[in-house]
Protein backbone atom coordinates (compact mmCIF):
# COMPACT_ATOMS: atom_id res chain seq x y z
CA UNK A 1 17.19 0.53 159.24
CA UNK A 2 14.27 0.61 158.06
CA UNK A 3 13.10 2.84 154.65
CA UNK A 4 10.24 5.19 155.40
CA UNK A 5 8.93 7.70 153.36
CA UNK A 6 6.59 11.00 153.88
CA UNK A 7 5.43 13.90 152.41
CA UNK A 8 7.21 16.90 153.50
CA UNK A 9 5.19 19.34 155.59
CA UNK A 10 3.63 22.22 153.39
CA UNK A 11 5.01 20.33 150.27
CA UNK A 12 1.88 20.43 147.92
CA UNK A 13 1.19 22.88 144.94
CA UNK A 14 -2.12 21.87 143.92
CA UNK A 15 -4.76 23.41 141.19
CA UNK A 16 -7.55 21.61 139.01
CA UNK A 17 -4.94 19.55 136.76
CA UNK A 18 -1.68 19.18 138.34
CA UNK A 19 -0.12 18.62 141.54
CA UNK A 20 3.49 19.16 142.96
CA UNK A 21 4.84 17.08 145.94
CA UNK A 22 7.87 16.85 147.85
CA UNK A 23 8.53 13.65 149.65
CA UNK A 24 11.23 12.62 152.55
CA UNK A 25 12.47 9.04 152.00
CA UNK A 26 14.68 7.90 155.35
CA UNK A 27 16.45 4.53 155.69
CA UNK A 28 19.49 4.14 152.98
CA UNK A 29 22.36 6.18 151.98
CA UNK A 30 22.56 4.81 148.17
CA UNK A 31 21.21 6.75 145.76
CA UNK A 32 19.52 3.89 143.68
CA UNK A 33 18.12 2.35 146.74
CA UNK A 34 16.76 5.44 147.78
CA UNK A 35 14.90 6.70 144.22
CA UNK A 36 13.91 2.73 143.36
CA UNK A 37 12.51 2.91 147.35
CA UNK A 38 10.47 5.92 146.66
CA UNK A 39 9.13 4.89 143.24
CA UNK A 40 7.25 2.18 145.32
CA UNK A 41 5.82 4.49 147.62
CA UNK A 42 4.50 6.90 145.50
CA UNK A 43 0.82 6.31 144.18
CA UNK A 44 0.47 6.24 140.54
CA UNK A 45 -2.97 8.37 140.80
CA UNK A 46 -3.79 10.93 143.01
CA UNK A 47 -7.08 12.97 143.21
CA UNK A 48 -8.11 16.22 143.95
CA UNK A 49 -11.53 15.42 144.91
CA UNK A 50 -12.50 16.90 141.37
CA UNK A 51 -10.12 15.30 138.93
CA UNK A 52 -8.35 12.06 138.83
CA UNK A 53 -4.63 12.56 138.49
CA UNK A 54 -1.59 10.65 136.97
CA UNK A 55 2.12 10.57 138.14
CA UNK A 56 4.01 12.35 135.68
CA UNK A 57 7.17 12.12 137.25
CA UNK A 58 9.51 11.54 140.07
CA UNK A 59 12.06 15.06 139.76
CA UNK A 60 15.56 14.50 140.65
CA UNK A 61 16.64 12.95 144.07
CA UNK A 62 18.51 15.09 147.10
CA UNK A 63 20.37 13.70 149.85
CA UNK A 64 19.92 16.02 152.91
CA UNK A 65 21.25 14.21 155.67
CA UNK A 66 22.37 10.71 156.30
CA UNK A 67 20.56 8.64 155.19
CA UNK A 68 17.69 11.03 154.02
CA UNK A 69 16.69 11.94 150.82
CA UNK A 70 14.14 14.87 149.42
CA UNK A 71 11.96 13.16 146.58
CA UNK A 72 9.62 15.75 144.73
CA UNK A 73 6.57 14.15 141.96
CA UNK A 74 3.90 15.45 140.20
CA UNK A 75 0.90 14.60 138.84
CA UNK A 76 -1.19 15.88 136.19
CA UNK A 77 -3.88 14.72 133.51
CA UNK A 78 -4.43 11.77 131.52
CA UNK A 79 -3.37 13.92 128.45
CA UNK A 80 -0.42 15.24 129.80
CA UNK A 81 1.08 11.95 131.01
CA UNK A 82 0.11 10.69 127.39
CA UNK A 83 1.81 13.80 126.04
CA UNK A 84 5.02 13.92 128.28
CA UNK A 85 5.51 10.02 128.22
CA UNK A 86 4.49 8.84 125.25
CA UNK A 87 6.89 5.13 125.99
CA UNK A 88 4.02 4.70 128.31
CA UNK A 89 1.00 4.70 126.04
CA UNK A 90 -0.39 1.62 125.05
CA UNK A 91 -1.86 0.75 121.60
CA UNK A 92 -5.46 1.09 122.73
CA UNK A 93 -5.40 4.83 124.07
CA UNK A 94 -7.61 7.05 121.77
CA UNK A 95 -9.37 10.57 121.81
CA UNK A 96 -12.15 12.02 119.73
CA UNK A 97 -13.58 15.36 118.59
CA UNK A 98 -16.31 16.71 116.30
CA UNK A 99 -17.41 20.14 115.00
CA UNK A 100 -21.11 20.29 114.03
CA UNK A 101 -21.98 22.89 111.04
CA UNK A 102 -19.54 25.94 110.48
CA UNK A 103 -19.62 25.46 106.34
CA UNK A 104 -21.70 26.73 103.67
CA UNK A 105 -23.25 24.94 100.31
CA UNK A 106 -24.94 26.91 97.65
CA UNK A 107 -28.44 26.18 96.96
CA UNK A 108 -30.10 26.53 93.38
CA UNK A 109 -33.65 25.91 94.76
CA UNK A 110 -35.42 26.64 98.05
CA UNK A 111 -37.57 23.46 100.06
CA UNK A 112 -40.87 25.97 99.78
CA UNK A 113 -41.85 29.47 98.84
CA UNK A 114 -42.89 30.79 101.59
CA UNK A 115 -44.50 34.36 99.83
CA UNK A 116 -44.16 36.62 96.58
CA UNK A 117 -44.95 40.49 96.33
CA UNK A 118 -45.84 42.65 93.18
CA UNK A 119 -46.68 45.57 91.99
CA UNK A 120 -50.85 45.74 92.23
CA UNK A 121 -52.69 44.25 89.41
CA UNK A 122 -49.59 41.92 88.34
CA UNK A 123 -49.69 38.31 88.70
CA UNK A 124 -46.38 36.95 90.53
CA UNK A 125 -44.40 34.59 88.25
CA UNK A 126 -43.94 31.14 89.79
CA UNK A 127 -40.22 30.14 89.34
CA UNK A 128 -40.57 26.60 91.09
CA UNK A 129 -39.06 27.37 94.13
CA UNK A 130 -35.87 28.77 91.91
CA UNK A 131 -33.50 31.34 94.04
CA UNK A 132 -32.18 34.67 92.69
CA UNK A 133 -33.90 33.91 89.39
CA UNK A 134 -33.01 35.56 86.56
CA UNK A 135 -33.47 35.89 82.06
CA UNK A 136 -30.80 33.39 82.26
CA UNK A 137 -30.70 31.67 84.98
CA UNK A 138 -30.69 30.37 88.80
CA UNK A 139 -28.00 32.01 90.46
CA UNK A 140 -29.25 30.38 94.05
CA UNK A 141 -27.79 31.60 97.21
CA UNK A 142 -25.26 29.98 100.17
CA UNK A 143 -27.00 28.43 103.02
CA UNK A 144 -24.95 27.28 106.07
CA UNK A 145 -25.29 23.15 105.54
CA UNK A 146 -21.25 22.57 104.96
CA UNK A 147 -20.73 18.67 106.27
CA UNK A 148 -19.81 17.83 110.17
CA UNK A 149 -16.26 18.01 110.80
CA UNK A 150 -15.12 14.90 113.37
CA UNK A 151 -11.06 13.17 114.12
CA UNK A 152 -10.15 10.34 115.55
CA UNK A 153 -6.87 9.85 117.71
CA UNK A 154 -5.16 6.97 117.87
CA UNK A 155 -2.00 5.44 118.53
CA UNK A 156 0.39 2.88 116.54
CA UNK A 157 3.27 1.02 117.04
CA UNK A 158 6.11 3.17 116.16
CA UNK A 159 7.89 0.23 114.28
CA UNK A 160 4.83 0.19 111.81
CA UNK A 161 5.29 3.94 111.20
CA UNK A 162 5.56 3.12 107.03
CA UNK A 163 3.45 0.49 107.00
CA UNK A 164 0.81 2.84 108.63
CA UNK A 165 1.48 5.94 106.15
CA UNK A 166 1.35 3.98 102.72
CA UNK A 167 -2.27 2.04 104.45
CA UNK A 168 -3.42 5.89 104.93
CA UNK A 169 -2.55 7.21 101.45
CA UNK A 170 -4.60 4.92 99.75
CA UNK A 171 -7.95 5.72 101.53
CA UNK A 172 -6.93 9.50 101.82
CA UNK A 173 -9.89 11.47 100.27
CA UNK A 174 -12.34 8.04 99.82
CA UNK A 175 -15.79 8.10 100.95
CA UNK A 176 -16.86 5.03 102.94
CA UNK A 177 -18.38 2.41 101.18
CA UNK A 178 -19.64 0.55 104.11
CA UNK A 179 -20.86 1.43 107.99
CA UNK A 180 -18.02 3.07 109.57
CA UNK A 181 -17.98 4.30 113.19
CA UNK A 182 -21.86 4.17 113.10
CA UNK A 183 -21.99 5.84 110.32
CA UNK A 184 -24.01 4.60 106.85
CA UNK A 185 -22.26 4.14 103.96
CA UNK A 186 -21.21 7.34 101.82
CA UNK A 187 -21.35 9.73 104.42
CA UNK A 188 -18.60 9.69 105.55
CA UNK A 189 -15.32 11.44 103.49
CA UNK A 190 -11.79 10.84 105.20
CA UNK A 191 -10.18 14.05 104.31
CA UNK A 192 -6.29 12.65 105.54
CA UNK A 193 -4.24 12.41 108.91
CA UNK A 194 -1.73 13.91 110.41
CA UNK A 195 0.55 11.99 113.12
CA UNK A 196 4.30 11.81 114.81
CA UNK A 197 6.51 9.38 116.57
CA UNK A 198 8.38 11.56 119.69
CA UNK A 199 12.02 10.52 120.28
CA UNK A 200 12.46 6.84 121.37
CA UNK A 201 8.76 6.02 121.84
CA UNK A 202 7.67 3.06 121.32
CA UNK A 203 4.47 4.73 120.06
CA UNK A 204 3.11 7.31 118.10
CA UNK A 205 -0.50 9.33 117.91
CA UNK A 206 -2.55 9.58 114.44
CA UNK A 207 -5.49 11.83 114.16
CA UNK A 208 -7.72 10.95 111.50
CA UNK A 209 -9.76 13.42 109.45
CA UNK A 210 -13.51 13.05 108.42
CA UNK A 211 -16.43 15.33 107.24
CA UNK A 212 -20.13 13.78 107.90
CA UNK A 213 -22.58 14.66 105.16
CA UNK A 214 -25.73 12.47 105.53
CA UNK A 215 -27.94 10.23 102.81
CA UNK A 216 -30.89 11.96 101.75
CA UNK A 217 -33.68 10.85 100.15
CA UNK A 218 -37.52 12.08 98.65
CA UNK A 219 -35.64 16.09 97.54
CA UNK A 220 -38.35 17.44 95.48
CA UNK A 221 -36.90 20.16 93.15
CA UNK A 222 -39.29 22.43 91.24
CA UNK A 223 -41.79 19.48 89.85
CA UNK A 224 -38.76 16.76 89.71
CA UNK A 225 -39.03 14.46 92.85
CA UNK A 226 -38.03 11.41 94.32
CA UNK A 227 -34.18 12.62 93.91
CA UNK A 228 -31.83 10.29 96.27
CA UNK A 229 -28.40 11.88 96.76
CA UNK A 230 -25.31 10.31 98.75
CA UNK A 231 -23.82 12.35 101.37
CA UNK A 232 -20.57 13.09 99.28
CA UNK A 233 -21.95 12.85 96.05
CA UNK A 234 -22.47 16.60 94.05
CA UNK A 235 -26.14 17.73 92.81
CA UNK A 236 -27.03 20.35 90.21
CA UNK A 237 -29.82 21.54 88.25
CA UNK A 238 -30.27 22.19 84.90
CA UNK A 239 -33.57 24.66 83.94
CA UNK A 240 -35.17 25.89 80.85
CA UNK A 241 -37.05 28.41 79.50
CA UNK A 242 -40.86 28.16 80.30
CA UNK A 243 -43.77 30.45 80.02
CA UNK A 244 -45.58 31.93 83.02
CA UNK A 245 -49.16 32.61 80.97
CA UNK A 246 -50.75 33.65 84.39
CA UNK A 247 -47.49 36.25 84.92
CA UNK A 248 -47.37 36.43 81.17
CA UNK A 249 -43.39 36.06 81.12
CA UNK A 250 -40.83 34.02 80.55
CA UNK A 251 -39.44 31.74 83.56
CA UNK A 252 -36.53 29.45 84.17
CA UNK A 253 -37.97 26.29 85.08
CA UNK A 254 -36.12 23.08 86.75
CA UNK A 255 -36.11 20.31 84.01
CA UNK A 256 -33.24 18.34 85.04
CA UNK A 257 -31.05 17.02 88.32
CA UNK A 258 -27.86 14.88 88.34
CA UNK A 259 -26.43 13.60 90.93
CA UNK A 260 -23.16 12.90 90.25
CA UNK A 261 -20.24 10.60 92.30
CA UNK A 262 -17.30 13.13 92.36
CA UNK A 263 -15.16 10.76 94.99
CA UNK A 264 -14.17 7.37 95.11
CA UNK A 265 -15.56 4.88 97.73
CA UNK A 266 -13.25 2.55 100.18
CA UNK A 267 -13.92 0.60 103.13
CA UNK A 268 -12.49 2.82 105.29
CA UNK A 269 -12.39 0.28 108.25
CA UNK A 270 -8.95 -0.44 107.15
CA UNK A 271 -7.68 2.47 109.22
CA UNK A 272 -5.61 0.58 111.62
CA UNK A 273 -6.43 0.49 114.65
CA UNK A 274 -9.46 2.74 113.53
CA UNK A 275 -12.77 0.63 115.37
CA UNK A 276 -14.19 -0.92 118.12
CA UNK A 277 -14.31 2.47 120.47
């Protein structure tokens, strides 16, 4: 006889990222015939008309009557199926996300004074752009600058799970010290990973950690100019006491800026399995 197979009328559960089915397989009375039979039938995509879909599974096989068998599937998302079936991945599968802003960095001195005010008939004292100024000091104020926050998913042969962790704690909290994922060198900070190997599989998923903090060149603090700072490195001001003869008082006054290297640098393109996405 030969094998047929159908959907069953009124069989579909459907919505935006999954989809139930129950199929009718006809033609054999074996049990392994009958679910290898269907496995060939059934599509390994299916679309809504909005998303593309994946089989996640073929459910548990019924016999109903001789020689016929009730077959239900589903599909669902890329993710899922990834998720779900992770024997089924391949080495190359990847994801990506980023977070722009949402930090804060303190500030010592502002990019321009934009206005003073004083009592009539004094003379405003100019404090070179210094914020919160006071007989002792800058005390500067937080700004919402904090670096980009962006991971990176990939996956790894489960058999290299060691291999892969000792790589990873060597260039945990290193800046990059050459062009990484189109990045310039020393923006970039890898700030760790986090990963896991599910049951038998024969791979698991690594997300990689980084905060983006970009080069910047030509910061003009108080009269000091021409400062270059890396993305990761740390800058800080060190001011004096000056005298403000037009305000007729004494002022804290920039007189020096360090940038100083506060991380090490690695080539962090020896992440495994890290570029050419």
């Amino acid at each position: 006889m030969t094998i047929t197979f159908d959907e069953k009328w009124e069989s579909a559960g459907l919505d935006l990222y999954s989809a139930d089915f129950v199929g009718i397989l006809r033609g054999t009375d074996d049990y392994v015939t009958a679910l290898t039979e269907a496995a060939t039938f059934i599509p390994a995509t299916w679309s809504n008309n909005i998303n593309l879909l994946y089989l996640q599974n073929i459910g548990k096989i019924e016999r109903i009557a001789e020689e016929v068998w009730k077959v239900p599937f589903n599909y669902g998302s890329i993710q899922s199926q990834q998720q779900q079936n992770q024997e089924f991945a391949t080495e190359s599968d990847f994801a990506r996300s980023f977070e722009i802003g949402g930090g804060t960095a303190k500030i010592t001195h502002s990019k321009a004074t934009v206005n003073t005010y004083v009592p009539s008939g004094q003379t405003a004292a100019d404090f070179k752009q210094g914020i919160n100024v006071t007989d002792t000091g800058v005390e500067g104020c937080d700004i919402y600058s904090g670096p980009s926050v962006f991971t990176e998913t990939r996956n790894f042969l489960a058999s290299g799970y060691n291999s892969l962790c000792a790589t990873l704690e060597t260039l945990a909290f290193k800046v990059n010290s050459a062009a990484f994922l189109g990045r310039p060198a020393g923006t970039v900070l890898y700030t760790g990973a986090s990963g896991s190997i599910k049951g038998s599989s024969e791979f698991g998923a690594v997300t990689h950690k980084f905060l983006y903090s970009r080069n910047v060149s030509d910061i003009t603090i108080g009269a000091i100019t021409g400062i270059t700072k890396r993305g990761h490195d740390f800058l800080w001001t060190r001011s004096k006491e000056d005298v403000d003869t037009s305000a007729k008082r004494v002022i804290m006054v920039p007189n020096q800026v360090n940038v100083e290297r506060v991380y090490d640098y690695a080539d962090l393109n020896n992440i495994p399995n890290i570029t050419g996405y």
